[in-house]
PDB file of N, CA and C in Angstrom:
ATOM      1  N   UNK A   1     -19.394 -48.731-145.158  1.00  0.00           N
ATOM      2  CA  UNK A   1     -20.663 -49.300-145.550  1.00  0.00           C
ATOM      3  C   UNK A   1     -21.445 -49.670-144.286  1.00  0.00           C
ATOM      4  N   UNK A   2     -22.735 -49.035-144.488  1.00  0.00           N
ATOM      5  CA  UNK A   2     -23.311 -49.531-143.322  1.00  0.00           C
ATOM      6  C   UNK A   2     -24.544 -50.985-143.657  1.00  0.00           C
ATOM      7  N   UNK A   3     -24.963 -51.535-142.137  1.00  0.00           N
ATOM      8  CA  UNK A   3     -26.212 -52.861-142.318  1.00  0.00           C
ATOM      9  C   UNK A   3     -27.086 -51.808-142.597  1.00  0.00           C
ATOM     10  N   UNK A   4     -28.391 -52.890-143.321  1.00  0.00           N
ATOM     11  CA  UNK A   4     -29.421 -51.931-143.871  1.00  0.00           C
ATOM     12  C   UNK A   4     -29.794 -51.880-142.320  1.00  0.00           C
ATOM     13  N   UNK A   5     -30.021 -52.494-141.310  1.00  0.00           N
ATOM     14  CA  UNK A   5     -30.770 -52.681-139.756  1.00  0.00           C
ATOM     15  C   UNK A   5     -30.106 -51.547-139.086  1.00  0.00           C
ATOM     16  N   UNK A   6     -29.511 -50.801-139.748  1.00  0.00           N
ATOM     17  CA  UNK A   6     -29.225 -49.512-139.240  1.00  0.00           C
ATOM     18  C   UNK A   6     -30.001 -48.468-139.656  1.00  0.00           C
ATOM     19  N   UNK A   7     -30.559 -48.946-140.932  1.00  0.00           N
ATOM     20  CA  UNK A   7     -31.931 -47.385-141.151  1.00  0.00           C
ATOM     21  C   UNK A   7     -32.956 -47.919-140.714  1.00  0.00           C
ATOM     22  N   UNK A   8     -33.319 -48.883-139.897  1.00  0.00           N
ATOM     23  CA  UNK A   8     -34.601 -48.772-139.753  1.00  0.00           C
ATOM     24  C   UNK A   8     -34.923 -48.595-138.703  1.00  0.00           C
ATOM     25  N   UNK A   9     -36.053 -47.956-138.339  1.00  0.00           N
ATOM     26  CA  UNK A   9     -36.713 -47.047-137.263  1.00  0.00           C
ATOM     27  C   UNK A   9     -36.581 -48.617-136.177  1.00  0.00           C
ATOM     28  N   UNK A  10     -35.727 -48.297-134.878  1.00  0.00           N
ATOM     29  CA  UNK A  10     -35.691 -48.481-133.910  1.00  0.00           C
ATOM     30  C   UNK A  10     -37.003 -49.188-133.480  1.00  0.00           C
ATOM     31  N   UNK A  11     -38.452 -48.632-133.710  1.00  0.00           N
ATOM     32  CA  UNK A  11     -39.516 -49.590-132.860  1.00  0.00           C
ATOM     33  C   UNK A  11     -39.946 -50.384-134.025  1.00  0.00           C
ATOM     34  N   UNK A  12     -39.193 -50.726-135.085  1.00  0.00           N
ATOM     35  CA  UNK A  12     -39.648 -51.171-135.576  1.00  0.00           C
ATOM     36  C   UNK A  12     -38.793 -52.701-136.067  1.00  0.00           C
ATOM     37  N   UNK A  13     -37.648 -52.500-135.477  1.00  0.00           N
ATOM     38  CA  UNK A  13     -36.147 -53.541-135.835  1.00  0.00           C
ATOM     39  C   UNK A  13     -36.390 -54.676-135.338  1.00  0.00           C
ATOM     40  N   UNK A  14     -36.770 -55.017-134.346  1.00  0.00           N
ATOM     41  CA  UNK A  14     -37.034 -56.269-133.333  1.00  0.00           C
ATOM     42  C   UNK A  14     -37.663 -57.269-134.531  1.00  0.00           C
ATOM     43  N   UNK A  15     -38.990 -56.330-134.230  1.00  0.00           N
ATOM     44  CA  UNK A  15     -39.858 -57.159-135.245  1.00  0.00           C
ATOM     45  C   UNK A  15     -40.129 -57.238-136.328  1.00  0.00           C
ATOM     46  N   UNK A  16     -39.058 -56.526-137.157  1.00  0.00           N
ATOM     47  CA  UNK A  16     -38.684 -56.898-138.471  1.00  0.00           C
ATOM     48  C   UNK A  16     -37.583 -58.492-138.470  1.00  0.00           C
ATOM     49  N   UNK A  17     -36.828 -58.155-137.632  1.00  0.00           N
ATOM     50  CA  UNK A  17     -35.744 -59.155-137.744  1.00  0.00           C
ATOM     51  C   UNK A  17     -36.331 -60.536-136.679  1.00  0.00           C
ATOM     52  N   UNK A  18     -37.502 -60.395-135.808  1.00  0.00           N
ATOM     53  CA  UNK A  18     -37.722 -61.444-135.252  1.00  0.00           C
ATOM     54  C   UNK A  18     -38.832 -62.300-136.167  1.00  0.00           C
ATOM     55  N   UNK A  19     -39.550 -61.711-137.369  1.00  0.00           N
ATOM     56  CA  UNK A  19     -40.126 -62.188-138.176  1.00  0.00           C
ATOM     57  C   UNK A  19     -39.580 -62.917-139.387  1.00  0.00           C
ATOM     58  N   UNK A  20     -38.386 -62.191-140.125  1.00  0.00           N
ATOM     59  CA  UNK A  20     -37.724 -62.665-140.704  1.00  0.00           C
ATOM     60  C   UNK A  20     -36.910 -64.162-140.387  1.00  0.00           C
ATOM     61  N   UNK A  21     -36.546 -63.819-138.850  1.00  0.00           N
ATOM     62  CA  UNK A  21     -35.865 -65.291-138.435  1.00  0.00           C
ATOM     63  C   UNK A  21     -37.157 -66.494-138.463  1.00  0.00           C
ATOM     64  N   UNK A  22     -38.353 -66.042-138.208  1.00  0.00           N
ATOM     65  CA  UNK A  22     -39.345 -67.091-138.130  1.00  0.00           C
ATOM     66  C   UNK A  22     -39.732 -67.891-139.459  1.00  0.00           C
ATOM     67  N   UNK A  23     -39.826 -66.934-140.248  1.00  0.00           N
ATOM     68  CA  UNK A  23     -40.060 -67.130-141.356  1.00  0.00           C
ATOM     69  C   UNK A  23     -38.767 -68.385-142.075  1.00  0.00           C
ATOM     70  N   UNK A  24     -37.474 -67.552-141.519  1.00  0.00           N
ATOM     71  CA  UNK A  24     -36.422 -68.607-142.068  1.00  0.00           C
ATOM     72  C   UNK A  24     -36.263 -69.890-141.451  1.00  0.00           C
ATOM     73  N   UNK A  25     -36.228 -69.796-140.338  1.00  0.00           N
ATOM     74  CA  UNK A  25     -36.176 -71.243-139.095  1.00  0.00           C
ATOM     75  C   UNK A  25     -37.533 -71.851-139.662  1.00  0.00           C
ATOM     76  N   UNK A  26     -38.442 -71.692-140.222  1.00  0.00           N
ATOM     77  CA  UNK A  26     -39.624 -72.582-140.576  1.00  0.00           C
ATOM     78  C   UNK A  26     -39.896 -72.991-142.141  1.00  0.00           C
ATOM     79  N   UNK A  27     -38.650 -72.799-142.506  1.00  0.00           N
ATOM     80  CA  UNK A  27     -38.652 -73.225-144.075  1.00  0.00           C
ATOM     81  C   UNK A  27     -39.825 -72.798-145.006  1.00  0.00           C
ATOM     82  N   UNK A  28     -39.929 -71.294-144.757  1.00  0.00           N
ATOM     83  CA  UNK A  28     -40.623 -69.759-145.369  1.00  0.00           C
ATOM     84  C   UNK A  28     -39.991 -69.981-146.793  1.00  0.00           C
ATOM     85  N   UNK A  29     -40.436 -69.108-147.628  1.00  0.00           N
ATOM     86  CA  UNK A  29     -39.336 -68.452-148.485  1.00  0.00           C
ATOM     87  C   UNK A  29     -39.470 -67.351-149.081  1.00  0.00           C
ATOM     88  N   UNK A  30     -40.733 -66.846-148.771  1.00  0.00           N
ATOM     89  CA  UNK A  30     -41.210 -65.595-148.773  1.00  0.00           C
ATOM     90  C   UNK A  30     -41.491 -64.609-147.495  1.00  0.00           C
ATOM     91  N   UNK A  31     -40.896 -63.349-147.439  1.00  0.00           N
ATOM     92  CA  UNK A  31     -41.050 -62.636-146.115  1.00  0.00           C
ATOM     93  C   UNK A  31     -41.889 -61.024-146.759  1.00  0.00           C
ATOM     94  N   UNK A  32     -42.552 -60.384-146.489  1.00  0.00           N
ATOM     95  CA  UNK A  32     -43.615 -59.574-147.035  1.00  0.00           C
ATOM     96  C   UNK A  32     -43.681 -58.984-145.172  1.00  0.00           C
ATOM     97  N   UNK A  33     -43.254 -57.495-145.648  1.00  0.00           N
ATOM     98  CA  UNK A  33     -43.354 -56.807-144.207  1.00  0.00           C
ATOM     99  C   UNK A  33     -43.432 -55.125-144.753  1.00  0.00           C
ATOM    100  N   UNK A  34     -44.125 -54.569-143.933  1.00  0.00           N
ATOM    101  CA  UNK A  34     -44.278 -53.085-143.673  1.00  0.00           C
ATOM    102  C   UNK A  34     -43.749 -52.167-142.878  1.00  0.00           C
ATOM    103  N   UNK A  35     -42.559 -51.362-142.327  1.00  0.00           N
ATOM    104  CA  UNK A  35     -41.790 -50.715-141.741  1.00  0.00           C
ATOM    105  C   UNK A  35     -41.159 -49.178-142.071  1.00  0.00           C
ATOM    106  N   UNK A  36     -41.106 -48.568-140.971  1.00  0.00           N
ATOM    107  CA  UNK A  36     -40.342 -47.535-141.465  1.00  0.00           C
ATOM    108  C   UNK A  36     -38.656 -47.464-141.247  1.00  0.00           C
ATOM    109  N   UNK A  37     -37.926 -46.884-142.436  1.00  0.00           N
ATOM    110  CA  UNK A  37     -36.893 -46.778-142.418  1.00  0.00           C
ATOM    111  C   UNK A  37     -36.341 -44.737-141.893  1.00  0.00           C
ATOM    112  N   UNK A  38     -35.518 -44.979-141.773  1.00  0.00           N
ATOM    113  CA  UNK A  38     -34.706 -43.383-142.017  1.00  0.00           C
ATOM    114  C   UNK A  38     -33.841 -43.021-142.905  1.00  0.00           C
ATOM    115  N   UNK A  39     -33.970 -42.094-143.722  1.00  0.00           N
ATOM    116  CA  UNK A  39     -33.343 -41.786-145.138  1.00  0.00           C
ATOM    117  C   UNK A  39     -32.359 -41.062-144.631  1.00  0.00           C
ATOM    118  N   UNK A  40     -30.740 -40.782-145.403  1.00  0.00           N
ATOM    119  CA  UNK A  40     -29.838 -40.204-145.007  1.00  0.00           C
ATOM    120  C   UNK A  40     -29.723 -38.642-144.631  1.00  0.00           C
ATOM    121  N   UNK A  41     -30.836 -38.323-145.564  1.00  0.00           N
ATOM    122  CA  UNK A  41     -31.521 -37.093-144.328  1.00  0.00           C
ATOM    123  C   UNK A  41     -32.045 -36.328-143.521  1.00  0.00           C
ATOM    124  N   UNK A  42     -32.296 -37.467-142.917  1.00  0.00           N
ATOM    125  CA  UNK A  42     -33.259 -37.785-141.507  1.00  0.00           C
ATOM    126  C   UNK A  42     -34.646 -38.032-142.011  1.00  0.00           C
ATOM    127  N   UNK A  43     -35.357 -38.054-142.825  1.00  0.00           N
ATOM    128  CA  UNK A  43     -36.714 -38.403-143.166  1.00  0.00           C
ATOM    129  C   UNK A  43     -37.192 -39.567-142.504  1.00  0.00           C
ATOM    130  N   UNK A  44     -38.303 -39.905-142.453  1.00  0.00           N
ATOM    131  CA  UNK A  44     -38.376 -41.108-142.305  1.00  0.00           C
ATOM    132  C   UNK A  44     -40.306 -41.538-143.093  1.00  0.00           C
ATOM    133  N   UNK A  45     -39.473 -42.003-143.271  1.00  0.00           N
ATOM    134  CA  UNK A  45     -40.582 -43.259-144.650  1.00  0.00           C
ATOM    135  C   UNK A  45     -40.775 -44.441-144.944  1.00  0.00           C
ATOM    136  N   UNK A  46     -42.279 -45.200-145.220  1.00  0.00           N
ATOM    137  CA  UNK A  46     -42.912 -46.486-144.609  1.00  0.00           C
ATOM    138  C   UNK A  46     -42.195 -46.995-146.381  1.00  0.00           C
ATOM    139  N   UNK A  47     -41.853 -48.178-145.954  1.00  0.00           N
ATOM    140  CA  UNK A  47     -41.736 -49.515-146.870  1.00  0.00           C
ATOM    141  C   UNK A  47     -41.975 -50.277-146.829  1.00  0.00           C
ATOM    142  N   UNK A  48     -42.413 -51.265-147.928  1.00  0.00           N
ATOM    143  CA  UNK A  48     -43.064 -52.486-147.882  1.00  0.00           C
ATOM    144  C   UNK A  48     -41.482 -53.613-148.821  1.00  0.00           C
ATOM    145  N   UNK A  49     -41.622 -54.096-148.153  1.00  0.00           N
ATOM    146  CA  UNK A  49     -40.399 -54.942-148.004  1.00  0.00           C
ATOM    147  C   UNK A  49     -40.654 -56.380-148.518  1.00  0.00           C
ATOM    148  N   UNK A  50     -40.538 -56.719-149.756  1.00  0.00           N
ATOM    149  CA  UNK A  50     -40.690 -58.505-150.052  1.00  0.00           C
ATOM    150  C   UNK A  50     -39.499 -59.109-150.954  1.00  0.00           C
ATOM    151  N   UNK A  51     -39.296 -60.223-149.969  1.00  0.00           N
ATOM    152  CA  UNK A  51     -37.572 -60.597-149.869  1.00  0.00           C
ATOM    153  C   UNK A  51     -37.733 -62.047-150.381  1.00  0.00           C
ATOM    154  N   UNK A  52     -37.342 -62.576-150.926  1.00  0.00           N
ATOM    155  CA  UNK A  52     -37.725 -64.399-151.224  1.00  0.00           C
ATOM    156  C   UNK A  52     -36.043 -64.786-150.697  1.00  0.00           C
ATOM    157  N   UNK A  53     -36.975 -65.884-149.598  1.00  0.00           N
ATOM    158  CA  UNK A  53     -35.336 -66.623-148.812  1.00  0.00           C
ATOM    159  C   UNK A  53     -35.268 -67.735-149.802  1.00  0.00           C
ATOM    160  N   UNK A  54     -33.825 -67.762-150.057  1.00  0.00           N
ATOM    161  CA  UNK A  54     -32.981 -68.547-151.453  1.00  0.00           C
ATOM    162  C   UNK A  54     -32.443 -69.670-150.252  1.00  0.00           C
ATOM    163  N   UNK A  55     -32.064 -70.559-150.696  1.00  0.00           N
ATOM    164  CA  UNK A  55     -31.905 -71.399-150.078  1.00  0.00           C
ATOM    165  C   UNK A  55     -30.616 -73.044-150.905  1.00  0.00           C
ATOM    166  N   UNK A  56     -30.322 -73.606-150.479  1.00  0.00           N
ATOM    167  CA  UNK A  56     -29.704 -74.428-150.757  1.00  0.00           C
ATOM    168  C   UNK A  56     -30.522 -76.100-150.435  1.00  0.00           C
ATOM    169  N   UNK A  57     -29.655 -77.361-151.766  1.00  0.00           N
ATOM    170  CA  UNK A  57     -30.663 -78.254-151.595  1.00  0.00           C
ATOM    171  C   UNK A  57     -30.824 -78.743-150.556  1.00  0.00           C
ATOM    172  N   UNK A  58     -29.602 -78.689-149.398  1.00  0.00           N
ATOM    173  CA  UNK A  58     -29.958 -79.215-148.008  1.00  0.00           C
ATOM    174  C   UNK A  58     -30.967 -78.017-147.370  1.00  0.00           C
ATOM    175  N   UNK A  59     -31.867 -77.094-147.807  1.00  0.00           N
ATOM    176  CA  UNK A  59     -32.847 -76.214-146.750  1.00  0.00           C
ATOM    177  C   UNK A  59     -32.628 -75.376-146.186  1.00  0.00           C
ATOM    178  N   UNK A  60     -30.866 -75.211-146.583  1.00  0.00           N
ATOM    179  CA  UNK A  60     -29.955 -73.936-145.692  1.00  0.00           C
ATOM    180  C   UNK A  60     -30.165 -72.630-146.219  1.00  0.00           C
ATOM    181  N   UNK A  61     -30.206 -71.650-145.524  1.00  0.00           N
ATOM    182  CA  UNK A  61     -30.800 -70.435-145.907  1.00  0.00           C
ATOM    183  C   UNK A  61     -29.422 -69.949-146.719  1.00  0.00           C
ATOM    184  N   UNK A  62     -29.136 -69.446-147.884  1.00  0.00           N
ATOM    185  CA  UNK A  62     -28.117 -69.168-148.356  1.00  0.00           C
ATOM    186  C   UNK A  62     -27.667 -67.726-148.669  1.00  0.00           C
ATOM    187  N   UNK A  63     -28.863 -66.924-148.782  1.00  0.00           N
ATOM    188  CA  UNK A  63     -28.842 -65.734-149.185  1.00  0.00           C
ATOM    189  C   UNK A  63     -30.128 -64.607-149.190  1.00  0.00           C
ATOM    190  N   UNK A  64     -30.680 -63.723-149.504  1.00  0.00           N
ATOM    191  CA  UNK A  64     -31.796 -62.876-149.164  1.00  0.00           C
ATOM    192  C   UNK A  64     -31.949 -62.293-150.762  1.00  0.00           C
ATOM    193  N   UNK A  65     -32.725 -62.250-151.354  1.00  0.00           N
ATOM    194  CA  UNK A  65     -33.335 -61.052-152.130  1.00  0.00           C
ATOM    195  C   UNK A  65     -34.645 -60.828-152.463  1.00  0.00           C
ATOM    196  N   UNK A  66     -34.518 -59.205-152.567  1.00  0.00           N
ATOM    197  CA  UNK A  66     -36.031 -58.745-152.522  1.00  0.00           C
ATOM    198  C   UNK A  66     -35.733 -57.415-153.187  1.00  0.00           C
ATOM    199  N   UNK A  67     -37.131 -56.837-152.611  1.00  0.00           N
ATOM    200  CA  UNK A  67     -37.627 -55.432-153.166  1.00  0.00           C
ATOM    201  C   UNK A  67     -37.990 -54.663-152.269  1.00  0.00           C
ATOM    202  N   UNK A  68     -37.488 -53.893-152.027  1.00  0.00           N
ATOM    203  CA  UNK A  68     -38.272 -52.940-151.348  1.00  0.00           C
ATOM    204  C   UNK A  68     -38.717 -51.641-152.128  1.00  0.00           C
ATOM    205  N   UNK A  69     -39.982 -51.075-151.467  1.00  0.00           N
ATOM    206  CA  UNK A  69     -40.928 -50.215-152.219  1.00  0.00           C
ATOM    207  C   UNK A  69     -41.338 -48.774-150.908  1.00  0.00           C
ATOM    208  N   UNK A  70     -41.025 -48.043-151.434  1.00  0.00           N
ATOM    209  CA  UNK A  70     -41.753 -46.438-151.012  1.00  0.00           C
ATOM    210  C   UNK A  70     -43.228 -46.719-150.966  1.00  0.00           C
ATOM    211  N   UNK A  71     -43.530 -46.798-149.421  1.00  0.00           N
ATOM    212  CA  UNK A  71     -45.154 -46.750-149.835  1.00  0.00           C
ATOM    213  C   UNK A  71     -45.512 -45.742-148.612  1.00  0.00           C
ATOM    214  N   UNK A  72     -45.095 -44.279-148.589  1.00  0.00           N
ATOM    215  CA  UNK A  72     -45.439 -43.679-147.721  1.00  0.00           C
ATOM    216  C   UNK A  72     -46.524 -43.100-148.250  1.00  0.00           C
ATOM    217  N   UNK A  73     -46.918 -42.571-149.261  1.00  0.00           N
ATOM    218  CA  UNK A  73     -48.044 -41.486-149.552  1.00  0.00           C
ATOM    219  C   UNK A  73     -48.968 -42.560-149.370  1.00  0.00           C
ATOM    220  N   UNK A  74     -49.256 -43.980-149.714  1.00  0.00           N
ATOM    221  CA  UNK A  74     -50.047 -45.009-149.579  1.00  0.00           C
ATOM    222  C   UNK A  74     -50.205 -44.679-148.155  1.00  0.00           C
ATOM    223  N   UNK A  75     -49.611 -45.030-147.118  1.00  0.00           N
ATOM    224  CA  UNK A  75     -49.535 -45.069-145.706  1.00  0.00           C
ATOM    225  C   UNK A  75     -49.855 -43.537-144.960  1.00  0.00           C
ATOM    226  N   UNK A  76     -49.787 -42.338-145.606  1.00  0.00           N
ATOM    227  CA  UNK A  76     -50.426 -41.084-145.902  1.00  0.00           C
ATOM    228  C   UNK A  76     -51.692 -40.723-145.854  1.00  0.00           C
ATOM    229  N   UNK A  77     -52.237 -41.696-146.809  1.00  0.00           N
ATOM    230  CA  UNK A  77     -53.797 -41.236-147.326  1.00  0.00           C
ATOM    231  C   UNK A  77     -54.408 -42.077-146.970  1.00  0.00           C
ATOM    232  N   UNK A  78     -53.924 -42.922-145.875  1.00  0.00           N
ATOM    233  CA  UNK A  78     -54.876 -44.278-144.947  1.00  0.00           C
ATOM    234  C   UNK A  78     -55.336 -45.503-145.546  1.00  0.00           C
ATOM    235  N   UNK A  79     -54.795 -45.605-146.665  1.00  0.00           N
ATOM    236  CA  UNK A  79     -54.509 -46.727-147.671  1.00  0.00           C
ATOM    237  C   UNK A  79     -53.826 -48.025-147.291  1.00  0.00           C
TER     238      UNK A  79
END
């Protein structure tokens, strides 16, 4: 099994994951981001990514879930 931070396009990892930490270290709970990933056969295609940080009653980040969405033909047609 691989991390999902393994499909995603290299110039784009930093600042996926340095946003996400901001978002969490500042008691966020919504993260909403745009990136490309790489599909297992070699493609590569833009997603829009919205994750709600779950949390515990002491504020502790406990867990991640979201959605992610195919929005390349969007990102295609200059949309």
């Amino acid at each position: 099994m691989s991390l999902y931070g393994n499909i995603i396009n290299p110039d784009d990892l930093l600042d996926v994951q340095m946003e996400l930490a901001d978002i969490s270290r500042e008691g966020g709970t919504l993260f909403v981001k745009e990136y490309r990933i790489r599909t297992k056969s070699g493609e590569q295609r833009w997603v829009e990514e919205q994750t709600f940080i779950q949390r515990n009653d002491a504020g502790i980040v406990t867990h991640y879930q979201g959605v992610i969405q195919d929005i390349t033909a969007r990102k295609k047609s200059g949309n």
